[in-house]
N, C-alpha and C. Protein backbone atom coordinates (compact mmCIF):
# COMPACT_ATOMS: atom_id res chain seq x y z
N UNK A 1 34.68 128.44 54.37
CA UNK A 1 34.89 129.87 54.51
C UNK A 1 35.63 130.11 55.81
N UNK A 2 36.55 130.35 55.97
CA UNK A 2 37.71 130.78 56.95
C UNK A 2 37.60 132.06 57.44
N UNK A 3 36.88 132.64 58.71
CA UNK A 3 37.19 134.11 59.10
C UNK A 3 37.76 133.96 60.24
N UNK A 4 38.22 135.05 60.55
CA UNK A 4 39.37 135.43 61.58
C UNK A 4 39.08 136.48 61.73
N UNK A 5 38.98 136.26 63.41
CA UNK A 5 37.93 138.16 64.29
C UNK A 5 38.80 137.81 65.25
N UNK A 6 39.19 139.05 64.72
CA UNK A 6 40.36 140.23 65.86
C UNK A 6 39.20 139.92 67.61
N UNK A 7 39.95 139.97 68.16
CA UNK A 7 39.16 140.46 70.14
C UNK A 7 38.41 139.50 70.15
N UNK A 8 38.02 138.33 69.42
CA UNK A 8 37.22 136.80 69.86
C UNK A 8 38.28 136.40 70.78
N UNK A 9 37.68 135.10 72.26
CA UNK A 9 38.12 133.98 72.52
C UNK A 9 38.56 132.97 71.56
N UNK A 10 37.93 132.71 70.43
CA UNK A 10 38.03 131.44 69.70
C UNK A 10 39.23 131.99 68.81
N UNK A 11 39.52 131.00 67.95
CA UNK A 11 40.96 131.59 67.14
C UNK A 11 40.56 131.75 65.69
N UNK A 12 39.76 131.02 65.03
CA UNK A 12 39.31 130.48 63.68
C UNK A 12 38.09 130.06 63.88
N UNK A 13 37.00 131.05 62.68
CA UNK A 13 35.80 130.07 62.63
C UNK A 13 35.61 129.82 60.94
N UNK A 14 34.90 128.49 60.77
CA UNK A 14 34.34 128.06 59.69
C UNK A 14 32.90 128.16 59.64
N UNK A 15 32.26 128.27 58.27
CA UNK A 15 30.91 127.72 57.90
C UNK A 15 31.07 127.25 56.72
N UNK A 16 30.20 126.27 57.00
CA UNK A 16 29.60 125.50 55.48
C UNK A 16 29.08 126.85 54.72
N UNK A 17 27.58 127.60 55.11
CA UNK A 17 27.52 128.24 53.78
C UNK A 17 26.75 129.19 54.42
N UNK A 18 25.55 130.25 54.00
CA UNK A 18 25.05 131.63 54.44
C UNK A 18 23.67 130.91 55.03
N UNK A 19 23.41 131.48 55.93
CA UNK A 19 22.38 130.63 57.04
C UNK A 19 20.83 131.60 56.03
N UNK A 20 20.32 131.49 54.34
CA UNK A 20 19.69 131.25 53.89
C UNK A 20 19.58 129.59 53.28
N UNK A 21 17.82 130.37 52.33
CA UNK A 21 17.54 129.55 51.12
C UNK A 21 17.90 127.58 51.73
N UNK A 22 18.42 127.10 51.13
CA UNK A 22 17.89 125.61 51.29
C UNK A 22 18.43 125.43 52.04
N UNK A 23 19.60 125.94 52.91
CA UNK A 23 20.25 125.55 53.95
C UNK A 23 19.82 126.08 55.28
N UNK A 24 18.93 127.11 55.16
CA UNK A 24 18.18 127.27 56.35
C UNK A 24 16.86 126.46 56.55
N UNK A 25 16.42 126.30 54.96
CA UNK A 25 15.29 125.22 55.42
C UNK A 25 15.54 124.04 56.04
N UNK A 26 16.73 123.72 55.67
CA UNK A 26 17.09 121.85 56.29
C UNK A 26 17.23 122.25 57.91
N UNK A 27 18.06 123.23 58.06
CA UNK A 27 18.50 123.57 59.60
C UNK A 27 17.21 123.66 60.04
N UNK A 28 16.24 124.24 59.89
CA UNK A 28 14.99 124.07 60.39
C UNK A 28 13.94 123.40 60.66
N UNK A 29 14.01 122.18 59.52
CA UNK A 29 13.58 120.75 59.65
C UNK A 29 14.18 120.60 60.34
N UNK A 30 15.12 120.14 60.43
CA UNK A 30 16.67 119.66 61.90
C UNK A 30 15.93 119.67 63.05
N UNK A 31 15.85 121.19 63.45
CA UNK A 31 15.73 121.47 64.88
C UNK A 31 14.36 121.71 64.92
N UNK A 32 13.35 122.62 64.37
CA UNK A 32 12.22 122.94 64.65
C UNK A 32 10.79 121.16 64.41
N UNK A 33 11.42 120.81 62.81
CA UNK A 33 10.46 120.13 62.80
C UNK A 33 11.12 118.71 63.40
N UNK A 34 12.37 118.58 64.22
CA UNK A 34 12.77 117.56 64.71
C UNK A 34 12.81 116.11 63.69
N UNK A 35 13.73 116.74 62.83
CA UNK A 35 14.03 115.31 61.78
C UNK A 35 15.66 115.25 61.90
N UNK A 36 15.99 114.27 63.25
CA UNK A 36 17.26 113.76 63.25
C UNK A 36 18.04 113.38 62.17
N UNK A 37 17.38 112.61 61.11
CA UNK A 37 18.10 111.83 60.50
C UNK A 37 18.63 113.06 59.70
N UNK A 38 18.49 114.01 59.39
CA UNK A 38 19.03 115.27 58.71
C UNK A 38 20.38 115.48 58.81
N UNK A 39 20.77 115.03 60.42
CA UNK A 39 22.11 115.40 60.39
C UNK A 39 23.21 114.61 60.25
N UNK A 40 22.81 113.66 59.41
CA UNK A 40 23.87 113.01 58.41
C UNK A 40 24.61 113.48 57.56
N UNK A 41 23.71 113.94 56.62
CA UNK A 41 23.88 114.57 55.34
C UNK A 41 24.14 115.78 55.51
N UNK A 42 24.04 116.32 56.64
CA UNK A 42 24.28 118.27 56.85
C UNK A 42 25.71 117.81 57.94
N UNK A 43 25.91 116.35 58.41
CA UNK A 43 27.32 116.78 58.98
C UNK A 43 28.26 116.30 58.06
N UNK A 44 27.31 115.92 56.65
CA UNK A 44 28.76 115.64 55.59
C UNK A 44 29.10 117.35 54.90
N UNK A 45 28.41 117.87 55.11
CA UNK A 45 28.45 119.39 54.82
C UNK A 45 29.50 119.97 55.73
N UNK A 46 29.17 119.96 56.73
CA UNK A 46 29.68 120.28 57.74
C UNK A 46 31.08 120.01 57.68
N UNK A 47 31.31 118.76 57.61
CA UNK A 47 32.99 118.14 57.17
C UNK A 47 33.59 118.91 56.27
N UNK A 48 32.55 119.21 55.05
CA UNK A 48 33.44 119.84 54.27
C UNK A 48 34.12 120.83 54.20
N UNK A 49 33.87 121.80 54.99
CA UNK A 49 34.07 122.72 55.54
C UNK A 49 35.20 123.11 56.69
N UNK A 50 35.76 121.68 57.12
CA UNK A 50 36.69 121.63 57.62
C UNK A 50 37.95 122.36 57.04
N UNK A 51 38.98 122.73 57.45
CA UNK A 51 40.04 122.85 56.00
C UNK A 51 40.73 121.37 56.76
N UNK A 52 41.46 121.08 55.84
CA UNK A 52 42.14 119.60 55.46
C UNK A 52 43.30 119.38 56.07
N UNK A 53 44.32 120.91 56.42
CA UNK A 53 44.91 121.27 56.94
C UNK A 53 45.39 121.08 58.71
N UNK A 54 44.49 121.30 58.77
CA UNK A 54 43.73 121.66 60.55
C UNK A 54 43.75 119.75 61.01
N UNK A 55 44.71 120.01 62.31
CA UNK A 55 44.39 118.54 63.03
C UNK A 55 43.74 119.57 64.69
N UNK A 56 42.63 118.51 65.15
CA UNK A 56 42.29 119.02 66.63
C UNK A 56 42.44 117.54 67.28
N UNK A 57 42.83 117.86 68.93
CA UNK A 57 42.26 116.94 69.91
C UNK A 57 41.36 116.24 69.66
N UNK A 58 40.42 117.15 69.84
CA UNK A 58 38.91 117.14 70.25
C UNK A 58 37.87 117.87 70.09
N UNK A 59 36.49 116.87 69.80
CA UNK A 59 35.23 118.03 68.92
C UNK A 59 34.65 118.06 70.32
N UNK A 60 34.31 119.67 70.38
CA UNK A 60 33.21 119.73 71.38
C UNK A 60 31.57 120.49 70.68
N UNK A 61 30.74 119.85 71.28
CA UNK A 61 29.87 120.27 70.94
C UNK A 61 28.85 121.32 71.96
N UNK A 62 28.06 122.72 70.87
CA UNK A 62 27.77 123.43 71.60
C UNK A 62 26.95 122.87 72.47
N UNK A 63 26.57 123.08 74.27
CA UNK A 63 25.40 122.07 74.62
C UNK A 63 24.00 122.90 74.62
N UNK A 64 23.19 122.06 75.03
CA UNK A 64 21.78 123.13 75.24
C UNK A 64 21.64 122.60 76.95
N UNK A 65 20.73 123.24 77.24
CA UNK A 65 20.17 123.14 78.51
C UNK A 65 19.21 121.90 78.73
N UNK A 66 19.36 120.68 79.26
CA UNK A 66 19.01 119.79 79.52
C UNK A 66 17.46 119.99 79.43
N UNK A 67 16.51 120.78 79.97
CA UNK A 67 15.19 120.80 79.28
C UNK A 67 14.88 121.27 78.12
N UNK A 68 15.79 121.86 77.64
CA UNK A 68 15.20 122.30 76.33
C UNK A 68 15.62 121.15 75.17
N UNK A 69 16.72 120.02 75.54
CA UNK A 69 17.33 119.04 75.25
C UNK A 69 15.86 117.75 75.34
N UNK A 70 15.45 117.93 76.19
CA UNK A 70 14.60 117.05 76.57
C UNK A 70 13.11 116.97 75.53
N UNK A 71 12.46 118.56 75.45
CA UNK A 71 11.47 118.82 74.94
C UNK A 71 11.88 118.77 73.19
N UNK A 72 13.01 118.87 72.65
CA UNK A 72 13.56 118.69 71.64
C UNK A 72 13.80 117.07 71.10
N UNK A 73 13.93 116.59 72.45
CA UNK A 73 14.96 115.10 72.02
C UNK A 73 15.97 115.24 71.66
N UNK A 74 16.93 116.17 71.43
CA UNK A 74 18.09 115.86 70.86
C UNK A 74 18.41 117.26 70.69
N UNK A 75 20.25 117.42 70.15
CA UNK A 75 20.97 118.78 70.70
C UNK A 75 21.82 118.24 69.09
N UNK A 76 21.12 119.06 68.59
CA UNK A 76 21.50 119.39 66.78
C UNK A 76 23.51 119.59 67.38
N UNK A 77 23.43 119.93 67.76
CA UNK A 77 24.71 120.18 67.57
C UNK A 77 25.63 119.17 68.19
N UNK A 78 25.40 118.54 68.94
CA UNK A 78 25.74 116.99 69.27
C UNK A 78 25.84 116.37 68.21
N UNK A 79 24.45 116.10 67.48
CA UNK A 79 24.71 115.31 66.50
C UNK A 79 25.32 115.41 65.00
N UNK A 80 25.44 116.66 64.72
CA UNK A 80 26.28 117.40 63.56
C UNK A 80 27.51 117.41 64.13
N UNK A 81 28.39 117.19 65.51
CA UNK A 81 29.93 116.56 65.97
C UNK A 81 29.75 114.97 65.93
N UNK A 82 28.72 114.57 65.96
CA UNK A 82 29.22 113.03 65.70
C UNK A 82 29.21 112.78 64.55
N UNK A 83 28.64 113.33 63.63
CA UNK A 83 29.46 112.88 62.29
C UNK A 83 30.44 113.44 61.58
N UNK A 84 30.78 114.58 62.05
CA UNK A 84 32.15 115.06 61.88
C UNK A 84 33.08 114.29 62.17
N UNK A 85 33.05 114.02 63.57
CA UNK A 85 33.66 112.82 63.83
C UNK A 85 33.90 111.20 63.06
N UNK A 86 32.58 110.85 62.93
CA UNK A 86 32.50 109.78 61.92
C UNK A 86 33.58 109.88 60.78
N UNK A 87 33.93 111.07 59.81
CA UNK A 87 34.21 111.51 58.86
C UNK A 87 35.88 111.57 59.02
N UNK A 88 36.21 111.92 60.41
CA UNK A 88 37.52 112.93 60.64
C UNK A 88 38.30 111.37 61.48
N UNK A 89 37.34 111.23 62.35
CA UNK A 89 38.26 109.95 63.19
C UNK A 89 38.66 110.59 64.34
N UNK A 90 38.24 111.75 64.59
CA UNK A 90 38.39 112.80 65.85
C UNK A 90 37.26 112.00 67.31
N UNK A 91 38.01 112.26 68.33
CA UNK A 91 36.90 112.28 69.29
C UNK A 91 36.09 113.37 70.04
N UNK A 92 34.74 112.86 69.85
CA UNK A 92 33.54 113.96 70.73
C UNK A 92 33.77 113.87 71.90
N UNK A 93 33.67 114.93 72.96
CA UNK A 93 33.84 115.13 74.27
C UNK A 93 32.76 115.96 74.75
N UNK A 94 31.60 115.09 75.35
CA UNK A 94 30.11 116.90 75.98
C UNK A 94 31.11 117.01 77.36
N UNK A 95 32.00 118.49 77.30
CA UNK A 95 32.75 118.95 78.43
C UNK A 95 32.05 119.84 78.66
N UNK A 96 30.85 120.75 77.98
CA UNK A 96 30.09 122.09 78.09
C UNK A 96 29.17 121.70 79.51
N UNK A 97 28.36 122.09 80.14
CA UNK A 97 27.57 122.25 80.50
C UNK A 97 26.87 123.60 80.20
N UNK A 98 25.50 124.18 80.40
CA UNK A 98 24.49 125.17 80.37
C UNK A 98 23.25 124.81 81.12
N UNK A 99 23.48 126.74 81.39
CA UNK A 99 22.45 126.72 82.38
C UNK A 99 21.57 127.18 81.63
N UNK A 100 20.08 127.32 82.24
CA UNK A 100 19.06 127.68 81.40
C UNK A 100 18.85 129.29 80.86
N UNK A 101 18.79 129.62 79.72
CA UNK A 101 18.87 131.11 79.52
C UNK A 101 18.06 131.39 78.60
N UNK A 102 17.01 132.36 78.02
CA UNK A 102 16.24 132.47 76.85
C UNK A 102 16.69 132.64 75.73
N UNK A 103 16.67 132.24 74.68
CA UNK A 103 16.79 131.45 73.52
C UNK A 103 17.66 132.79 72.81
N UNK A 104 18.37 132.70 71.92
CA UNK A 104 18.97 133.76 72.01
C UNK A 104 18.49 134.69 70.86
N UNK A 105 18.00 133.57 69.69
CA UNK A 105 17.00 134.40 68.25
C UNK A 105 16.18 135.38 68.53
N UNK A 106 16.20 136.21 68.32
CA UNK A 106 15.37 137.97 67.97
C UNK A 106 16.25 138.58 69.11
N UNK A 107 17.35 137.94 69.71
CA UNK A 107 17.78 139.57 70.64
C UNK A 107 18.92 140.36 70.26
N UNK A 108 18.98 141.12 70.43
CA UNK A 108 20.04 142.03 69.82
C UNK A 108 21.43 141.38 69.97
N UNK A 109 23.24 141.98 69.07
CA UNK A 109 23.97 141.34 69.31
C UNK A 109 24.11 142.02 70.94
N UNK A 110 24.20 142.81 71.97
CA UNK A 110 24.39 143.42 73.39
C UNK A 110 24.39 142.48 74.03
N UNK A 111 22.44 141.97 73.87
CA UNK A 111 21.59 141.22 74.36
C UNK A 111 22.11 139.27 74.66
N UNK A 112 22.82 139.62 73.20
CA UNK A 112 23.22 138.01 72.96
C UNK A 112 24.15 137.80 74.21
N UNK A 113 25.45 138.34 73.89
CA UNK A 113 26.50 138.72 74.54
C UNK A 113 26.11 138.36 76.42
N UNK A 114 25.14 139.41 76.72
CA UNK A 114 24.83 139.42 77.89
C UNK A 114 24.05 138.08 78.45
N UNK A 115 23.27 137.71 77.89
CA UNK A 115 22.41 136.17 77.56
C UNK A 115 23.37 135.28 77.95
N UNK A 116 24.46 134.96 77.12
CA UNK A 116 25.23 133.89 76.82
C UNK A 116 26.42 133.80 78.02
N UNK A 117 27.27 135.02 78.59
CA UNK A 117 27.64 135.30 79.43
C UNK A 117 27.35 134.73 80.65
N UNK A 118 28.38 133.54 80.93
CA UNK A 118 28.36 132.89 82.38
C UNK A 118 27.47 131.66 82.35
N UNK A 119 26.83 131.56 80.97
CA UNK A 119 25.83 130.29 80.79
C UNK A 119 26.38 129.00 80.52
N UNK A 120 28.02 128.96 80.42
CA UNK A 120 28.50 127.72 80.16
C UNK A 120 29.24 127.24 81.41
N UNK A 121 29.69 126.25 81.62
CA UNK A 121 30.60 125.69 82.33
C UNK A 121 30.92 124.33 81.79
N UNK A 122 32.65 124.04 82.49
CA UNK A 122 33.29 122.96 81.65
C UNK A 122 33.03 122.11 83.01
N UNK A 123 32.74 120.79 82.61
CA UNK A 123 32.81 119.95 83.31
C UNK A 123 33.74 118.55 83.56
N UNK A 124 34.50 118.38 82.27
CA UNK A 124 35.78 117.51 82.39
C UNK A 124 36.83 118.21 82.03
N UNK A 125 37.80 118.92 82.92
CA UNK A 125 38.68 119.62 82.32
C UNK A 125 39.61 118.95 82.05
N UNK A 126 40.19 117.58 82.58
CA UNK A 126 41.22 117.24 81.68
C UNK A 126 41.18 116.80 80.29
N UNK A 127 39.81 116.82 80.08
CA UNK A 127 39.56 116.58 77.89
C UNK A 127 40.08 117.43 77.73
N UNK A 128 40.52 118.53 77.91
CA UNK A 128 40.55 119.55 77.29
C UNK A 128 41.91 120.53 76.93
N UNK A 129 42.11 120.29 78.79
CA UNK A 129 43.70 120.81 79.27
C UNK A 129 44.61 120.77 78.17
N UNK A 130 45.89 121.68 77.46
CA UNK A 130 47.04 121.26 76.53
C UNK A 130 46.04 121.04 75.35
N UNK A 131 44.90 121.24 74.78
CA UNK A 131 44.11 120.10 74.05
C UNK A 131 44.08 121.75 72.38
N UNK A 132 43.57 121.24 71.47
CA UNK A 132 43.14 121.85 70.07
C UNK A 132 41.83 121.46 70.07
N UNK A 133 40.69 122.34 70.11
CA UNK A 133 39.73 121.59 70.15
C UNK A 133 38.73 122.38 69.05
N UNK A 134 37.82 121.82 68.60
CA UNK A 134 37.39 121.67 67.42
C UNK A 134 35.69 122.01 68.41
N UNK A 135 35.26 123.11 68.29
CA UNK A 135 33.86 123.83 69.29
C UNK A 135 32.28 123.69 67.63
N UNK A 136 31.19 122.75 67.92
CA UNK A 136 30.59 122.50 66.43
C UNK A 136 29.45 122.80 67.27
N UNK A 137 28.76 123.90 66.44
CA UNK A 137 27.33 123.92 66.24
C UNK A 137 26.75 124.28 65.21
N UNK A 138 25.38 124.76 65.21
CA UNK A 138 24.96 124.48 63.76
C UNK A 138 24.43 126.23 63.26
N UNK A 139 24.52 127.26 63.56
CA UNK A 139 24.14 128.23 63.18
C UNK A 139 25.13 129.27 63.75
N UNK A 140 26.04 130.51 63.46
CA UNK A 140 26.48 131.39 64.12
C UNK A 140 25.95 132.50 63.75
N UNK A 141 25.25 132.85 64.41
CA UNK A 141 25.07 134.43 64.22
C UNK A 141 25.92 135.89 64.21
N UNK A 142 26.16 135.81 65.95
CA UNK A 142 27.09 137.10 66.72
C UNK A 142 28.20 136.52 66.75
N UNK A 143 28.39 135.21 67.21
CA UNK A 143 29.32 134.81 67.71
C UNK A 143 29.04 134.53 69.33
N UNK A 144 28.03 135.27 70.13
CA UNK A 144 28.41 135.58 71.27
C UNK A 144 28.00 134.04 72.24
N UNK A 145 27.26 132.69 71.40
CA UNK A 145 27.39 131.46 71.91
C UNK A 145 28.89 131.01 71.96
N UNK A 146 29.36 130.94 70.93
CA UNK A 146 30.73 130.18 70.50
C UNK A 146 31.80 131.02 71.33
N UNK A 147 31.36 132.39 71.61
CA UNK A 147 32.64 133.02 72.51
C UNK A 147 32.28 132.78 73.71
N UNK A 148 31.37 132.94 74.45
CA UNK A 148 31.05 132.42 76.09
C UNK A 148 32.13 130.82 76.07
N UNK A 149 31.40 129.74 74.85
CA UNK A 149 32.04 128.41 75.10
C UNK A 149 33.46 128.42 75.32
N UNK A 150 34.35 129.29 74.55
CA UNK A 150 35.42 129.06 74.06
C UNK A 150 36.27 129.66 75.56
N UNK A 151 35.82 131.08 75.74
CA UNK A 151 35.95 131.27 77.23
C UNK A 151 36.14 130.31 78.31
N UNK A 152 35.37 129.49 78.29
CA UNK A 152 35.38 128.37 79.27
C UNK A 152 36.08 127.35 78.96
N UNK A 153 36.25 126.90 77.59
CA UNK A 153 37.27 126.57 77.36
C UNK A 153 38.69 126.55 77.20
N UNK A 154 39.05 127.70 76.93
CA UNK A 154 40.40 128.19 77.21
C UNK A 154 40.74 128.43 78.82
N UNK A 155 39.88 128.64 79.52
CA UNK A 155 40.01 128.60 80.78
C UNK A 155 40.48 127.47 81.52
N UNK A 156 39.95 126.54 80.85
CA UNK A 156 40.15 124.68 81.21
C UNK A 156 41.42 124.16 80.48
N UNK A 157 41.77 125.02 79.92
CA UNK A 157 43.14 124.45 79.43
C UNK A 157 43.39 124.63 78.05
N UNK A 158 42.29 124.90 77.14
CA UNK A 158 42.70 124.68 75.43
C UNK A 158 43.49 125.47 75.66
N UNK A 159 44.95 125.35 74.61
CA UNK A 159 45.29 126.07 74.02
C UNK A 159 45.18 126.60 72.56
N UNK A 160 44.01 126.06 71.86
CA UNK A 160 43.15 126.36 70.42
C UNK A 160 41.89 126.09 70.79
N UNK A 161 41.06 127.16 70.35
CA UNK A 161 39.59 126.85 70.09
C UNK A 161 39.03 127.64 68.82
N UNK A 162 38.79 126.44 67.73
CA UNK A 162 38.13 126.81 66.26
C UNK A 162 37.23 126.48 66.36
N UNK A 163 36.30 127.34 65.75
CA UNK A 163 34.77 126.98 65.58
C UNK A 163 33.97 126.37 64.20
N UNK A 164 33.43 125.72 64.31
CA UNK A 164 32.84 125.00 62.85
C UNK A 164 31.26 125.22 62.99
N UNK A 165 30.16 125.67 62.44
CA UNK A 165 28.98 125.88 62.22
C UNK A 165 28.81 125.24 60.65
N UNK A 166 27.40 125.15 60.35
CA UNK A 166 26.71 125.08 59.48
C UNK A 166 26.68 125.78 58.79
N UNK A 167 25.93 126.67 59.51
CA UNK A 167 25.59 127.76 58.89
C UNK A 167 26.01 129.20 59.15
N UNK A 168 26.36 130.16 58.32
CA UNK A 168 26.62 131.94 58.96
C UNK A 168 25.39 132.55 58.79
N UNK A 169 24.67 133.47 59.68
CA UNK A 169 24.00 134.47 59.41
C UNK A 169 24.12 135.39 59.01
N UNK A 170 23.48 136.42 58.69
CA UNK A 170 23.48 137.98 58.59
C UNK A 170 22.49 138.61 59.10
N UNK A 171 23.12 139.33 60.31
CA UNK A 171 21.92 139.83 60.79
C UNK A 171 21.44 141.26 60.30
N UNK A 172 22.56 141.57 59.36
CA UNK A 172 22.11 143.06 59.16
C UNK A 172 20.41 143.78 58.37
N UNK A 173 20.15 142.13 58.18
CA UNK A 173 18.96 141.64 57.82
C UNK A 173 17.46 141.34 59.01
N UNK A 174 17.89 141.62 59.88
CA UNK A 174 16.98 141.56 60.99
C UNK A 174 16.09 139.93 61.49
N UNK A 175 15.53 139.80 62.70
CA UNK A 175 15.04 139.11 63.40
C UNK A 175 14.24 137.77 61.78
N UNK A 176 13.56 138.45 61.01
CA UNK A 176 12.70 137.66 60.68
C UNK A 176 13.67 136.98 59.06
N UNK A 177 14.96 137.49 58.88
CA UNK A 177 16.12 136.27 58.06
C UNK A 177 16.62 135.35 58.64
N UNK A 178 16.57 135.81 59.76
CA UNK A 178 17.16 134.59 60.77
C UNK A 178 16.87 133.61 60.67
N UNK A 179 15.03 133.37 61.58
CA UNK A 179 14.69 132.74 61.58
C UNK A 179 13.40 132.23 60.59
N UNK A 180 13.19 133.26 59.46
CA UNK A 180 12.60 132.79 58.76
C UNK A 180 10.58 133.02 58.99
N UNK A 181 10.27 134.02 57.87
CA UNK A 181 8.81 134.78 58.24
C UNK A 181 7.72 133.79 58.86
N UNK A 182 7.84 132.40 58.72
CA UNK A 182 6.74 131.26 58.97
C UNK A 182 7.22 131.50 60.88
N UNK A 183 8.59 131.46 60.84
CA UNK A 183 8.90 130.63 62.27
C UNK A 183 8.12 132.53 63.05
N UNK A 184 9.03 133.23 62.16
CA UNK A 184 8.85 134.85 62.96
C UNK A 184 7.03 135.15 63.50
N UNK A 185 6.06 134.78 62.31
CA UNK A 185 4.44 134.83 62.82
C UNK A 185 4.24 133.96 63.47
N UNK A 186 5.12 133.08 63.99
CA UNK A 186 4.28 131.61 64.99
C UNK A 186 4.92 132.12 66.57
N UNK A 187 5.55 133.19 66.27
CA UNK A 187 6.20 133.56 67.63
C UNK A 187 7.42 132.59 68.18
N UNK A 188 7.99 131.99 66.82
CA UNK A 188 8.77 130.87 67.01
C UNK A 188 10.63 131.24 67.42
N UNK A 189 11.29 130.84 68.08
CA UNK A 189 12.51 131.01 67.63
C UNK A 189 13.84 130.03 67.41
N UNK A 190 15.18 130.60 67.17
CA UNK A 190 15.60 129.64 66.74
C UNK A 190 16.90 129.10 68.19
């Protein structure tokens, strides 16, 4: 699915499919119930979703904040660019850095925006400089993660930044489609 938003940083985003039903359950095994091996099979999804068309530099992946990386084990979205990669023959580059910020599920799009704002920084800018780069994580909601990144990326030099997710949301559906009524009563987010 190919959209194109007028006043984004990024140029082009993709998703595999609507961030319900069985594809939100896997994303949620993924990250909540921490089953790595998931993102094999969800970054052959993910691939598909590529268009065929499209050559990039370089995949970057969204980062998380090193403790929340830690208490997780692992940064879903790291590993849904390495098998993109696997698939494409592209190289992964972690150029993101993040600072620590509260989670961005149940806050408004304002909120997101403001949240996400100033939370990235690039840390190898010559990956990037002159570069097409290919920005992968696994859920878009607002947009307002993938536009902070892309910001910082275009700043460092891209001259393309497309986005690839998993999954699209709808938020016009509120806090508890998102993330789903089990995660919403455990006080959980995503």
């Amino acid at each position: 699915m190919l959209c194109r938003l007028g006043g984004r940083p990024y140029d082009e985003a993709w998703s595999y499919g609507a961030y319900e039903g069985t594809l939100r359950s896997l994303v949620h095994l993924l990250k909540y119930e921490r089953i790595p091996t998931l993102a094999e099979p969800l970054g052959a999804l993910l691939a598909r979703a590529l268009p065929r068309d499209r050559r990039f530099d370089v995949i970057v992946p969204v980062p998380m904040h090193w403790r929340r990386r830690w208490m997780r084990g692992f940064n879903q979205a790291e590993l849904l660019a390495a098998e993109v990669a696997r698939r494409t023959g592209m190289p992964v580059a972690k150029i993101l850095s993040r600072e620590s910020r509260p989670v961005q599920a149940g806050l408004s799009s304002a909120e997101r925006r403001r949240n996400a704002a100033g939370a990235f920084a690039a840390r190898r800018l010559d990956a990037v400089a002159g570069s097409r780069v290919l920005l992968v994580d696994d859920v878009l909601t607002t947009g307002s993660t993938v536009a902070a990144c892309a910001r910082v990326l275009k700043r460092a030099g891209a001259v393309r930044v497309s986005v690839l997710t998993l999954a699209r949301a709808d938020r016009r559906f509120g806090r508890e489609a998102l993330i789903g009524p089990q995660l919403a009563a455990r006080g959980m987010s995503a």
